[in-house]
Protein backbone atom coordinates (compact mmCIF):
# COMPACT_ATOMS: atom_id res chain seq x y z
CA UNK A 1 -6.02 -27.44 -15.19
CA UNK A 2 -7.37 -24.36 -17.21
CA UNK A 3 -6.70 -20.44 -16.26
CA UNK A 4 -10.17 -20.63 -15.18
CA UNK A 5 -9.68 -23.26 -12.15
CA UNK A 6 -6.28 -20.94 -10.91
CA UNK A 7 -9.03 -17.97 -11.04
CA UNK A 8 -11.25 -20.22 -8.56
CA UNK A 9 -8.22 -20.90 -6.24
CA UNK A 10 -7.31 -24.06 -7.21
CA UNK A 11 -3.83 -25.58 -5.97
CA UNK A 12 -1.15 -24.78 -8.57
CA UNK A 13 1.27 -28.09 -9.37
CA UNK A 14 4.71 -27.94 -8.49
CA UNK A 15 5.43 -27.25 -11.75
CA UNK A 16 2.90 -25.26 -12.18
CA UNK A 17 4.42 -22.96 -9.16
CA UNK A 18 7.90 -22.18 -11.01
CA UNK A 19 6.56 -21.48 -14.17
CA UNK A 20 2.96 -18.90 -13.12
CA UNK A 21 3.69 -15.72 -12.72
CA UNK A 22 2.82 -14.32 -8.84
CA UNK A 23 -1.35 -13.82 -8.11
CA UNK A 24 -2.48 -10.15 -7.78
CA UNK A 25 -3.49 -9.85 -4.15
CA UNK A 26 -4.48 -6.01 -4.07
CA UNK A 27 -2.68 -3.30 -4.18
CA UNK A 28 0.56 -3.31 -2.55
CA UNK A 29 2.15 0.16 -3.85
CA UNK A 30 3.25 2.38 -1.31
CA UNK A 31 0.92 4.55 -2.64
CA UNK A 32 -2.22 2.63 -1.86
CA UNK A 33 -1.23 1.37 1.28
CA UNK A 34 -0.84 5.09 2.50
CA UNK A 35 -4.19 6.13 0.48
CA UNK A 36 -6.29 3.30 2.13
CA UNK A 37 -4.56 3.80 5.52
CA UNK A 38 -5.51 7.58 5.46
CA UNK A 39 -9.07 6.65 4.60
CA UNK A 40 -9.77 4.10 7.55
CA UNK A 41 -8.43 6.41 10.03
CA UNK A 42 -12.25 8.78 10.76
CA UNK A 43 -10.52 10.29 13.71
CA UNK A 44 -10.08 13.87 13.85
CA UNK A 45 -6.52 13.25 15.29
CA UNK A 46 -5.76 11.16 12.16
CA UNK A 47 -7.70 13.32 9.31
CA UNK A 48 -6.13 16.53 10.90
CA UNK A 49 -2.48 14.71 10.38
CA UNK A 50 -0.22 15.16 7.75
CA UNK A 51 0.56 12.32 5.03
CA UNK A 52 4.38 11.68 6.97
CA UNK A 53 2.88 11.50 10.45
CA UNK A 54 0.44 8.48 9.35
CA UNK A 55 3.94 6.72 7.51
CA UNK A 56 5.58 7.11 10.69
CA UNK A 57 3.14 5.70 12.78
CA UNK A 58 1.98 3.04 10.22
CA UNK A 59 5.39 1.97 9.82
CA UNK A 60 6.73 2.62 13.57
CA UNK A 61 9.93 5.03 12.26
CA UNK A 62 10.63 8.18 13.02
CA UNK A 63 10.02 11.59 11.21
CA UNK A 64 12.76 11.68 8.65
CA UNK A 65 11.81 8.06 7.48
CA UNK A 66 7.95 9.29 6.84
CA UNK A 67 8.69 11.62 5.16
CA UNK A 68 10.99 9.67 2.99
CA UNK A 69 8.79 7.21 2.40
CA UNK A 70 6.13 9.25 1.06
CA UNK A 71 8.86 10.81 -1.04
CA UNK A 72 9.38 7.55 -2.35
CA UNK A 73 5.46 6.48 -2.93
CA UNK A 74 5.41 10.00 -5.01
CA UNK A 75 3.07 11.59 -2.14
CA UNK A 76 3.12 15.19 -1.05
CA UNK A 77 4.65 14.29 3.15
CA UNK A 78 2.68 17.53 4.45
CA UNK A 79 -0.74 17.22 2.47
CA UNK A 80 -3.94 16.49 4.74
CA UNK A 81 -5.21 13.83 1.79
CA UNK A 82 -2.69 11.14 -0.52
CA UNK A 83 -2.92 12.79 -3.59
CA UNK A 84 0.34 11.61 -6.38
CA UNK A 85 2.44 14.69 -6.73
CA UNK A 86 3.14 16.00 -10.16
């Protein structure tokens, strides 16, 4: 089976499994999940809301934790737009 038929979705043998490295399915950074997140949400609640508000709700934790997790995807918590901070 070439590269090109794993491309196309083809089954992977078993071997085949162990040995291939994992498929890209998007991206799963913290990062991008809060940057795509932030630009589904069109309501004027959400676009109004700081960067930790939408982690804690996205998430389901409480302040602390937002704001640690957009510490930890290198996002400015109290920004109104997911920007990396320098």
């Amino acid at each position: 089976m070439t590269d090109l038929d794993h491309e196309r979705g083809a089954p992977l043998s078993q071997a085949e499994q162990v040995l291939a490295p994992p498929r890209p399915h998007g991206h799963r950074e913290p990062y991008y999940l809060l940057a795509n997140c932030r630009r589904l949400l069109t309501h004027p609640r959400w676009r109004n809301a700081d960067n930790w508000v939408i982690a804690m709700e996205l998430f389901g934790c409480g302040s602390t934790s937002g704001v640690a997790i957009c510490h930890e995807a290198g996002i400015d918590p109290y920004s109104k737009k997911v920007e990396r901070v320098k």
